[in-house]
Protein backbone atom coordinates (compact mmCIF):
# COMPACT_ATOMS: atom_id res chain seq x y z
CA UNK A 1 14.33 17.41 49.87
CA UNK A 2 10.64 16.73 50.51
CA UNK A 3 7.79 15.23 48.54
CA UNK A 4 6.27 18.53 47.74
CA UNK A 5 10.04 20.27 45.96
CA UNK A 6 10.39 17.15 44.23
CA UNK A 7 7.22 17.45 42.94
CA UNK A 8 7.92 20.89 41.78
CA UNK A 9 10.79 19.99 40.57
CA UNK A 10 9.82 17.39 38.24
CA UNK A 11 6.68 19.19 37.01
CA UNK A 12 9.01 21.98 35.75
CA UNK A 13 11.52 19.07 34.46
CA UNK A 14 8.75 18.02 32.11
CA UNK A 15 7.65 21.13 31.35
CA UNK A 16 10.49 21.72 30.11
CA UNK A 17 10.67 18.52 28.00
CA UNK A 18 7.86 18.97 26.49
CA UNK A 19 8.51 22.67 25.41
CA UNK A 20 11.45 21.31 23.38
CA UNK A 21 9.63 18.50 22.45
CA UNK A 22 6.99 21.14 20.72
CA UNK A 23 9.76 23.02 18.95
CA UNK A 24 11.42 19.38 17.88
CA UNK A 25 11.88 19.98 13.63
CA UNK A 26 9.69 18.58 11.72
CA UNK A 27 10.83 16.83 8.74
CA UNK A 28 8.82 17.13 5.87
CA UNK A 29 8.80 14.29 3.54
CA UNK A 30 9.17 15.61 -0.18
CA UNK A 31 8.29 13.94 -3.61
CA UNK A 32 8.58 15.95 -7.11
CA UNK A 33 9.39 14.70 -10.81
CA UNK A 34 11.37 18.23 -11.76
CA UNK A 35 14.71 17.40 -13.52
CA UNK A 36 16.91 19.87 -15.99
CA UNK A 37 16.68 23.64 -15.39
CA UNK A 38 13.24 23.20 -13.34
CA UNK A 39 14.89 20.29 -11.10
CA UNK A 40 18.14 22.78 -10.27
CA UNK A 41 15.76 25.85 -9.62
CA UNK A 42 13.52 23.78 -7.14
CA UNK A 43 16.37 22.05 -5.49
CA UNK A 44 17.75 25.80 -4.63
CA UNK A 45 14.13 27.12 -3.52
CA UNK A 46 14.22 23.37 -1.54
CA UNK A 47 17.57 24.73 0.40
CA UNK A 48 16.33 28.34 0.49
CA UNK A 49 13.61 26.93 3.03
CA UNK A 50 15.35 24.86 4.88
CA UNK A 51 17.64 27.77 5.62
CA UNK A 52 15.28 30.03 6.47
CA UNK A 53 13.34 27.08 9.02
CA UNK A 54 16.33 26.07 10.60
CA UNK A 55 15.34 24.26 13.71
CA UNK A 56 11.87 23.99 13.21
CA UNK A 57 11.02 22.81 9.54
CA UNK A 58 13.44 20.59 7.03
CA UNK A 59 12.52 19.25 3.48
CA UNK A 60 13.35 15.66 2.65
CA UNK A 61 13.49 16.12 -0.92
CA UNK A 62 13.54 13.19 -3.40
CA UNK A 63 13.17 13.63 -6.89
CA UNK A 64 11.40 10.48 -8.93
CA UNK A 65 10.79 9.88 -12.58
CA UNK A 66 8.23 12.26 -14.33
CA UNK A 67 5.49 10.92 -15.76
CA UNK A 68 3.51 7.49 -15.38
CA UNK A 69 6.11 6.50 -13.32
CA UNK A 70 5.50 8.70 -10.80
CA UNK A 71 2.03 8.28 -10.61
CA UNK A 72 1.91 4.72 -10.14
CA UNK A 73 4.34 5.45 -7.31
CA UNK A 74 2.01 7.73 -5.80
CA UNK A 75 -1.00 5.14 -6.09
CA UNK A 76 1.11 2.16 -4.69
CA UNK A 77 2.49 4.27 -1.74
CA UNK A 78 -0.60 6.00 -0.21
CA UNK A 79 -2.52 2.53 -0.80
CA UNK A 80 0.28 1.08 2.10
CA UNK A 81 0.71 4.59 3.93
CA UNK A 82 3.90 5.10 2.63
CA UNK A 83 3.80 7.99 0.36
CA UNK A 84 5.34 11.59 1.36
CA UNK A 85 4.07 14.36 3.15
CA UNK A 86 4.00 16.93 -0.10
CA UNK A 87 4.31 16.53 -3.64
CA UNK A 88 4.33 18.02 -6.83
CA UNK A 89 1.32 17.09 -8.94
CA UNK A 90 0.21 17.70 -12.36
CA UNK A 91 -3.44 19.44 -11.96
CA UNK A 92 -4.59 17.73 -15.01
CA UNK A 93 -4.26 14.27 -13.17
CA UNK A 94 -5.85 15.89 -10.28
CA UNK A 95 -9.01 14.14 -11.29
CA UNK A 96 -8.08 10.38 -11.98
CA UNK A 97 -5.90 10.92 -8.20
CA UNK A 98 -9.46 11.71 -7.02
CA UNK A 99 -11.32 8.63 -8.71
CA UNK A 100 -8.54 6.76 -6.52
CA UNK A 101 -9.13 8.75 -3.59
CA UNK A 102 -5.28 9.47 -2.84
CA UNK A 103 -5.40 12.93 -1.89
CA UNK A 104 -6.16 14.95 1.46
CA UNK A 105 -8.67 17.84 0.33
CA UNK A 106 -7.13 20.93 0.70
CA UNK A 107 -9.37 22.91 2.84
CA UNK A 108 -10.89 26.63 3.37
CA UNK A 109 -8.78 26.30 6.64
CA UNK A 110 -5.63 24.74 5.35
CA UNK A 111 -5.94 28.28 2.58
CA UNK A 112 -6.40 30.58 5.51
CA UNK A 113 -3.62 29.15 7.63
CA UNK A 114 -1.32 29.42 4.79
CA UNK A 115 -2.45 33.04 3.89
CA UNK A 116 -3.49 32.30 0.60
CA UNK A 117 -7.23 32.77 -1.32
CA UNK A 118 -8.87 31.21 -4.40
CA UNK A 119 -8.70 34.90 -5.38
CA UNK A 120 -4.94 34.74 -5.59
CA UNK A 121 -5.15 32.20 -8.11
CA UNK A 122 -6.48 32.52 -11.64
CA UNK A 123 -10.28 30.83 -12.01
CA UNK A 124 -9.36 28.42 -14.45
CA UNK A 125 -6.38 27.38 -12.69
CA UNK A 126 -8.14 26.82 -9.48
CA UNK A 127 -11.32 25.04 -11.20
CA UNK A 128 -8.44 22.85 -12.59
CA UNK A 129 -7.19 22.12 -8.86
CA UNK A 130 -10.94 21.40 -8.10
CA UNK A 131 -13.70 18.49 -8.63
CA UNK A 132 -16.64 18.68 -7.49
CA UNK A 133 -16.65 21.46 -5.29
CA UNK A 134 -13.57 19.65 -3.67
CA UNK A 135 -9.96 21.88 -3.96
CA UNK A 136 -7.16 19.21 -3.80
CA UNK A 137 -3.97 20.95 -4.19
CA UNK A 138 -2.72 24.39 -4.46
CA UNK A 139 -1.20 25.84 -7.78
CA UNK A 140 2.01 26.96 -8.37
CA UNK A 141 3.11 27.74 -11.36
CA UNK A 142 1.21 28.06 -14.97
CA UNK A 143 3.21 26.11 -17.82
CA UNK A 144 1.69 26.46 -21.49
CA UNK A 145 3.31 25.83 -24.95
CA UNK A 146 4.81 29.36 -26.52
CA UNK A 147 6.73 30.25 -29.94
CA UNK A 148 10.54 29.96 -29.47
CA UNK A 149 11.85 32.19 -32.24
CA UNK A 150 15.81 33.25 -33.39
CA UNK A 151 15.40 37.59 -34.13
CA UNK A 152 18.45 37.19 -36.61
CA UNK A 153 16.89 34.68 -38.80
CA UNK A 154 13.39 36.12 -38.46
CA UNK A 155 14.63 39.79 -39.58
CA UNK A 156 16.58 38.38 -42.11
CA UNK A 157 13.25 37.22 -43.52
CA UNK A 158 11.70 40.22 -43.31
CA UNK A 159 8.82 38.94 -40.64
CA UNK A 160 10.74 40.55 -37.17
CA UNK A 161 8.18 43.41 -36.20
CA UNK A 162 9.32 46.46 -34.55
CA UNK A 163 8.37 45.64 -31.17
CA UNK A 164 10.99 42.12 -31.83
CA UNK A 165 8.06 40.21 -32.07
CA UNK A 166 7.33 37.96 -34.94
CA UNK A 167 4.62 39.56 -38.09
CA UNK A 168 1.84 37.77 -38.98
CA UNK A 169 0.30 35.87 -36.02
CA UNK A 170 -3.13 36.74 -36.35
CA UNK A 171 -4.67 33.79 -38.57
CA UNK A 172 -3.53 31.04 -40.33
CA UNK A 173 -3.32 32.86 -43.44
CA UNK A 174 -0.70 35.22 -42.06
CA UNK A 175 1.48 32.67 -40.09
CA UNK A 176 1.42 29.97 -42.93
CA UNK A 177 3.13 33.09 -44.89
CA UNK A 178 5.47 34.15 -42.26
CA UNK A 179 6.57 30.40 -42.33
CA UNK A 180 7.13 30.31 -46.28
CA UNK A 181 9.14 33.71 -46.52
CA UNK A 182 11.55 32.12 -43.68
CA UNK A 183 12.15 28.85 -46.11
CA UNK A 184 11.82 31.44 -49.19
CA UNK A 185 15.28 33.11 -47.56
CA UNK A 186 17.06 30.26 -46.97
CA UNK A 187 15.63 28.49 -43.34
CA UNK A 188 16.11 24.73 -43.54
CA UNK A 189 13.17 23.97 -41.23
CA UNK A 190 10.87 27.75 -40.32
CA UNK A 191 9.35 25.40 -37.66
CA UNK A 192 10.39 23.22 -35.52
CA UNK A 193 7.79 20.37 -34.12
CA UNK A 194 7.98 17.43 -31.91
CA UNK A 195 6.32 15.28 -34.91
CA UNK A 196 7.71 12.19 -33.89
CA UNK A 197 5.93 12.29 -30.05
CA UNK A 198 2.01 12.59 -30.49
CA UNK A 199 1.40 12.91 -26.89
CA UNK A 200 3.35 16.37 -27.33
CA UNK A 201 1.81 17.63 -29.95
CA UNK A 202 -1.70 17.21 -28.11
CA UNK A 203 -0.72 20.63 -26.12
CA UNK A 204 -0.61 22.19 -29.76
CA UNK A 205 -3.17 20.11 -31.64
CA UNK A 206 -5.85 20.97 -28.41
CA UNK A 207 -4.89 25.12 -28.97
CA UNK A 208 -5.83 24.64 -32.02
CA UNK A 209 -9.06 23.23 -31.49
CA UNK A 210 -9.95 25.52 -28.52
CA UNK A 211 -9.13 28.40 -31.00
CA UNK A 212 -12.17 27.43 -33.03
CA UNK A 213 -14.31 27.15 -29.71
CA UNK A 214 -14.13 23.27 -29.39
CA UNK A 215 -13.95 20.78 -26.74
CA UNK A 216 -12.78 17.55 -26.62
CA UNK A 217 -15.04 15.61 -23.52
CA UNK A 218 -18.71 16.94 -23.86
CA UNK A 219 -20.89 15.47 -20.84
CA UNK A 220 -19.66 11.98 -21.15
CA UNK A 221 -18.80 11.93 -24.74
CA UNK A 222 -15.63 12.89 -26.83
CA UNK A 223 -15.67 15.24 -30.17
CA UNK A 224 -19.38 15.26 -29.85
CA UNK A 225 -20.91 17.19 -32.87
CA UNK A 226 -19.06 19.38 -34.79
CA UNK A 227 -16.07 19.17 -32.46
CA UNK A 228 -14.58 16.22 -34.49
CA UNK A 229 -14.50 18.36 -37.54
CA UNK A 230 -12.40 21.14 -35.22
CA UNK A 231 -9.99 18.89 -34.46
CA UNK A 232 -9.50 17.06 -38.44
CA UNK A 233 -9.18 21.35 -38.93
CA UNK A 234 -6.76 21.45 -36.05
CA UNK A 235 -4.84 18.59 -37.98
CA UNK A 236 -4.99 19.45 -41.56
CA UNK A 237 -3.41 22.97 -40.83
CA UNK A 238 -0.67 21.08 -38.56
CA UNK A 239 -0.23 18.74 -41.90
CA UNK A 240 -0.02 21.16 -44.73
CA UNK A 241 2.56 22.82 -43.10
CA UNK A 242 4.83 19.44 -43.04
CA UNK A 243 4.09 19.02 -46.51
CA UNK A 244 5.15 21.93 -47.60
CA UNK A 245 8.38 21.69 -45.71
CA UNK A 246 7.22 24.44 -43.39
CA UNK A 247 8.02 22.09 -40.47
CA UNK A 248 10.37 19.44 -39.53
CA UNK A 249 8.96 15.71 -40.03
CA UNK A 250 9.62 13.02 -37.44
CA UNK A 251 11.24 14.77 -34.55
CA UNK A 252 11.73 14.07 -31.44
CA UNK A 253 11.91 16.55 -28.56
CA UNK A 254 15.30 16.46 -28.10
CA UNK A 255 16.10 16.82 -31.54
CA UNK A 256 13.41 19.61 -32.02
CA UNK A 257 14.90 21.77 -28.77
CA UNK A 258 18.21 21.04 -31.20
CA UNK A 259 17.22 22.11 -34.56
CA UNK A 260 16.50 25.32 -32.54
CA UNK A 261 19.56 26.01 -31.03
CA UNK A 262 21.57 25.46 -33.63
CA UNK A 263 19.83 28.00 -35.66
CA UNK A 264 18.45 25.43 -38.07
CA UNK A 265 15.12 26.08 -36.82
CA UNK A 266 13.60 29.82 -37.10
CA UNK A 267 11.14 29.10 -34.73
CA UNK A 268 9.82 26.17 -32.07
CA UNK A 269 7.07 25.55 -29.91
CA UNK A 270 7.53 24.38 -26.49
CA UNK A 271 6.66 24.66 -23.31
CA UNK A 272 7.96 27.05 -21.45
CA UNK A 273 10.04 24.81 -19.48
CA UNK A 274 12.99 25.34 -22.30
CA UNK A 275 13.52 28.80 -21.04
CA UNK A 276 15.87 27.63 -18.78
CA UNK A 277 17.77 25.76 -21.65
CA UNK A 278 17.99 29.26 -23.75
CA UNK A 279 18.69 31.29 -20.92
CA UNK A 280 21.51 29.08 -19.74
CA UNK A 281 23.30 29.07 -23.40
CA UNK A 282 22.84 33.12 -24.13
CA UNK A 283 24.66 33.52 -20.54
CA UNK A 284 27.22 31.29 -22.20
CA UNK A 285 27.54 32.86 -25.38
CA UNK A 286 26.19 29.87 -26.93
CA UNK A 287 22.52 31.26 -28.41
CA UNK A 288 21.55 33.56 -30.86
CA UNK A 289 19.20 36.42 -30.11
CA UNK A 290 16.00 35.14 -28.89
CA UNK A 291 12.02 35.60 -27.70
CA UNK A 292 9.22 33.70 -26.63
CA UNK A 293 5.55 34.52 -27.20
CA UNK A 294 1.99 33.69 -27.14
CA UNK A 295 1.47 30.96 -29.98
CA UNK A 296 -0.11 32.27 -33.17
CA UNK A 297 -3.79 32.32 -33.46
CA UNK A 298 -4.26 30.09 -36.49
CA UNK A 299 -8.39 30.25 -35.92
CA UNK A 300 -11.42 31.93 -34.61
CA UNK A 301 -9.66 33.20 -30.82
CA UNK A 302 -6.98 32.70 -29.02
CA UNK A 303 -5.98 29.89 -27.18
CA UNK A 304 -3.39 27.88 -25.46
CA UNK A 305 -2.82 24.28 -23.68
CA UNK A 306 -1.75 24.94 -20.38
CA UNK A 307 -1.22 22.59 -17.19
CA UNK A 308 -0.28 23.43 -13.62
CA UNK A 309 2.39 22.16 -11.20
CA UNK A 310 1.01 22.32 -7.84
CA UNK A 311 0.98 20.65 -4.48
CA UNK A 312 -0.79 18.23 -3.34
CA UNK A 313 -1.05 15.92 -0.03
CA UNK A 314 -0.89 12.14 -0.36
CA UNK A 315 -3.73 10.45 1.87
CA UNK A 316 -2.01 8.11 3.51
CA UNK A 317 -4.23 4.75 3.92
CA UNK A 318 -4.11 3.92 7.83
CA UNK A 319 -1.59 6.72 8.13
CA UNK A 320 -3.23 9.65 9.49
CA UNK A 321 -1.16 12.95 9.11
CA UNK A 322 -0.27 14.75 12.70
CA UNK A 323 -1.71 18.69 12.85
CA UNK A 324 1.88 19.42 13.94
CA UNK A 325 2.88 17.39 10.29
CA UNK A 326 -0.33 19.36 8.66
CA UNK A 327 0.97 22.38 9.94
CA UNK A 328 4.71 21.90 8.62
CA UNK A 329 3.00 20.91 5.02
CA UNK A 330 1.03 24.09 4.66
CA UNK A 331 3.86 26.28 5.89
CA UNK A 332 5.78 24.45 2.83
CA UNK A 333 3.24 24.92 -0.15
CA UNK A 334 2.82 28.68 1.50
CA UNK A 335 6.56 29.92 1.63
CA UNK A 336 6.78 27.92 -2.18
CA UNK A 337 4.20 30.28 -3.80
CA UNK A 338 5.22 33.44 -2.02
CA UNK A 339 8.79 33.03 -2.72
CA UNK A 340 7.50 31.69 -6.49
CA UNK A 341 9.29 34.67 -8.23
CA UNK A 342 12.49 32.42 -8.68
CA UNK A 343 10.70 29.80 -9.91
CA UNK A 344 9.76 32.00 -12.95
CA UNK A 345 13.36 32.08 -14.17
CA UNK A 346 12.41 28.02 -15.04
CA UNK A 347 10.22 29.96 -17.26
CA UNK A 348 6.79 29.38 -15.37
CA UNK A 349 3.88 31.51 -15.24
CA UNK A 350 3.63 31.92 -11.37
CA UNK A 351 0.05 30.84 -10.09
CA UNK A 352 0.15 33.09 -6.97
CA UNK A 353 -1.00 36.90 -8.62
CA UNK A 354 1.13 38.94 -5.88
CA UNK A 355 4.26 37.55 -7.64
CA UNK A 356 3.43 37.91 -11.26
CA UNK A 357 2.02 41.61 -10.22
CA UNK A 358 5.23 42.62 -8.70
CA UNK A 359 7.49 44.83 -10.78
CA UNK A 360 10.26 42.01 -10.61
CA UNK A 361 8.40 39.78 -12.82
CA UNK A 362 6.84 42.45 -15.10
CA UNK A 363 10.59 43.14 -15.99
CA UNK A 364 11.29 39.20 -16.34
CA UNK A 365 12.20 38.51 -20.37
CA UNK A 366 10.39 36.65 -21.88
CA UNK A 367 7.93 35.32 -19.19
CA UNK A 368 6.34 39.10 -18.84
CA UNK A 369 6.29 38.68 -22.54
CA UNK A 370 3.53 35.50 -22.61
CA UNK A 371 2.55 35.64 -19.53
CA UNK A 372 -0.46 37.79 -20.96
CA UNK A 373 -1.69 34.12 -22.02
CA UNK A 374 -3.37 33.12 -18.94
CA UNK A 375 -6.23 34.96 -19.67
CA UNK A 376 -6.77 32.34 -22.75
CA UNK A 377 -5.28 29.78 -21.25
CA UNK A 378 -7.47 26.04 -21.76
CA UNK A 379 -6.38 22.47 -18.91
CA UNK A 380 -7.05 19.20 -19.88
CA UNK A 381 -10.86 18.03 -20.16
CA UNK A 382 -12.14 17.30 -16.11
CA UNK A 383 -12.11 13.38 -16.55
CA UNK A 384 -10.33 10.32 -14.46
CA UNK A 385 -8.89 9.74 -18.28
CA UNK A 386 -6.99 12.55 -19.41
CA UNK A 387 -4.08 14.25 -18.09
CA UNK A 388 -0.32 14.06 -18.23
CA UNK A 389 0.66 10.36 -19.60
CA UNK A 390 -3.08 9.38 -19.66
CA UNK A 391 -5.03 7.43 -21.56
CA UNK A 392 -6.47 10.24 -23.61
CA UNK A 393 -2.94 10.90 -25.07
CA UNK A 394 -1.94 7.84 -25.43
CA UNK A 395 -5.09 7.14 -27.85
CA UNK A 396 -4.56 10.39 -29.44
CA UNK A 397 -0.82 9.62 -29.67
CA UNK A 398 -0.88 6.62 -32.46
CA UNK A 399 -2.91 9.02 -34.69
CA UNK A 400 -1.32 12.32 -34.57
CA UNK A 401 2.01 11.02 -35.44
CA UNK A 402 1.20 9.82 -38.98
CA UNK A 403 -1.92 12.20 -39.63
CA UNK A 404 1.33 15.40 -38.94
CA UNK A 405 3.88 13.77 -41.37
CA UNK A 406 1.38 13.38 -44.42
CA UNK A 407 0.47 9.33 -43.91
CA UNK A 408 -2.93 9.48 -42.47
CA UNK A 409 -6.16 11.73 -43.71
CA UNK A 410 -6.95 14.06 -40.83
CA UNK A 411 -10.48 12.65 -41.09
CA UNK A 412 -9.84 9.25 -41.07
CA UNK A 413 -7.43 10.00 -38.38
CA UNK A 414 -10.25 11.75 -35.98
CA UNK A 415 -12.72 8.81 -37.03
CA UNK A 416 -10.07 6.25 -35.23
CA UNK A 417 -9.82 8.51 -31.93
CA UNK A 418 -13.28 9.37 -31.72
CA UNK A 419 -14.26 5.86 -32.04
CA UNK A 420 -11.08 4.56 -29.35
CA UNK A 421 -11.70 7.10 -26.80
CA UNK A 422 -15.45 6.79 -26.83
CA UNK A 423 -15.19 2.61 -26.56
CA UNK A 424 -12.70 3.44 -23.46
């Protein structure tokens, strides 16, 4: 054989090498904090993907402990390069992850190669995936507080509308009523409240003061001007309605979510992440007939607390990620939103509009129900301090707990906070 075959030979020998080489599988490196009904759902989407990228992409899912937790594993892990490829984020922390600069901006590029659009997204979910101009991580679902409520107890009241829907949910007047003619007939506890966890009850204690048009973080300072006021109002209604034994005291969450079930409890609110939880015990027999809506508007508009799962890429320190790695990534946080629809049966809000505008999810019960709510929908203040286990509910925390079960003036109460969160 001469030089020249040989040659030949071996240039088509590496050729071919390095064709497989370029169709090698990625493995994409895979961190959430999603346990109960949204952990099984994701873990099926997880092996949905890897089915359909056989060969060419695979998820290496781990799931970690939600919550502070998993943020300090986050910070530790891109500080020494070692943190995943993807991961689930909160968007609310989105801005504190900036402060410590351990996330890869999500580019116009990265959008376009993934066929996706800020105009697929709702604005204020987007602006919440956003600082400073900067997008860092791409939405994908919507999860707000609703009202949990049992039909048979609520018609045996006399406050079941005719649409199935609870009466009076258009002020405070009207729902404080609806609450008393459900103990009036009998109800143990008309609501059910996680009383005993403040940094719960900041999702509804923050509706409340965004119904009246208040903010918490002004410029640089908290409850600046009237917006203290809005929140001892926020508080006081939250109050009377434990004193009057219109809502359970000192609760937990997983004694709340069981005062429900049980049918001690006419109504709850939760997050929308219990779905799952009800869904799972009608298919069993096991629940009562149920619905889920908008929470009441106790004030001036409405308004509801609302965060957003989405992904987000670690920046590795000294760890730069590959474009074929990149490219795996994107085609992950892509297929997730447009295959989002299952994801809804967790009882999310989708992010991505082509799924919640598909006539799947308009027939979805009760998510087409609430889903309406986006359009009043309010995230966390933009600040390195708030967010999922931050600082701001922590602060807000010690307060709420004893101001809601009739120990501490609502004033008094927003006096302390104001005065903590402002010295931060």
């Amino acid at each position: 054989m001469n030089f020249r075959r040989m040659m030949a030979i071996a240039v088509v020998a590496a050729g071919g090498f390095w064709a497989v080489a370029a169709q090698a599988e990625e493995t994409v490196m895979w961190w959430d904090f999603l346990g109960g009904g949204d952990g099984v759902r994701m873990k099926q989407m997880i092996t949905d993907f890897n089915t359909a990228h056989a060969g060419k992409i695979k998820i290496d899912a781990t799931t970690l402990e939600w919550g502070t937790p998993f943020y300090a594993k986050v910070q530790t892990s891109a500080a020494v390069g070692e943190a995943a490829d993807v991961m689930t984020y909160h968007a609310s922390r989105i801005p504190l992850a900036v402060s410590q600069d351990i996330l890869e901006e999500i580019t116009a590029d990265d959008m376009s190669k993934m066929g996706l659009s800020a105009s697929d997204f709702a604005q204020t979910t987007m602006d919440a995936v956003t600082v400073d101009g900067k997008q860092y991580a791409v939405p994908l679902d919507t999860h707000p507080i609703v009202l949990y409520y049992n039909r048979v107890l609520l018609k045996k009241a006399g406050v079941l509308g005719d649409d199935g829907r609870p009466v009076g949910m258009g002020n405070k007047e009207e729902f404080t009523a609806t609450l008393q003619k459900l103990k009036d007939a009998g109800v143990e506890f008309p609501l059910g409240s996680v009383t005993a966890d403040g940094n719960f009850m900041y999702r509804t204690i923050y509706s409340l003061v965004c119904q009246q048009g208040g903010e918490l973080l002004t410029g640089n300072e908290f409850l600046a001007g009237d917006n203290g006021k809005k929140l001892a109002n926020a508080l006081a209604v939250l109050q009377g309605w434990t004193k009057a034994g219109l809502q359970s005291t000192y609760t937990d969450y997983p004694a709340t979510v069981a005062l429900f079930t049980s049918g001690k409890a006419a109504m709850m609110i939760n997050g929308v992440w219990e779905v799952p939880t009800m869904t799972d015990l009608a298919k069993q027999g096991k629940l009562f007939d149920w619905g889920a809506v908008e929470i009441p508007v106790i004030f001036d508009k409405p308004c509801t607390y609302a965060d957003s799962h989405s992904f987000a890429i670690p920046k590795n320190k000294g760890k730069e990620i590959s474009p074929e790695k990149r490219a795996a990534v994107l085609e992950v946080i892509s297929w997730m939103d447009k295959h989002s629809l299952f994801w809804a049966t967790a009882g999310h809000i989708p992010a991505y509009k082509p799924v919640t505008e598909t006539a799947e999810y308009k027939a979805m019960q009760p998510n087409a129900t609430y889903s309406t709510l986006t359009a009043n929908m309010i995230f966390d203040p933009k600040s390195p301090k708030a967010g999922v286990a931050g600082p701001i509910f922590d602060i807000m925390s010690n307060y709420f707990v004893p101001t809601l079960n009739g120990e501490m003036d609502p004033g008094e109460a927003v006096n302390s906070i104001k005065e903590e969160l402002n010295s931060m």
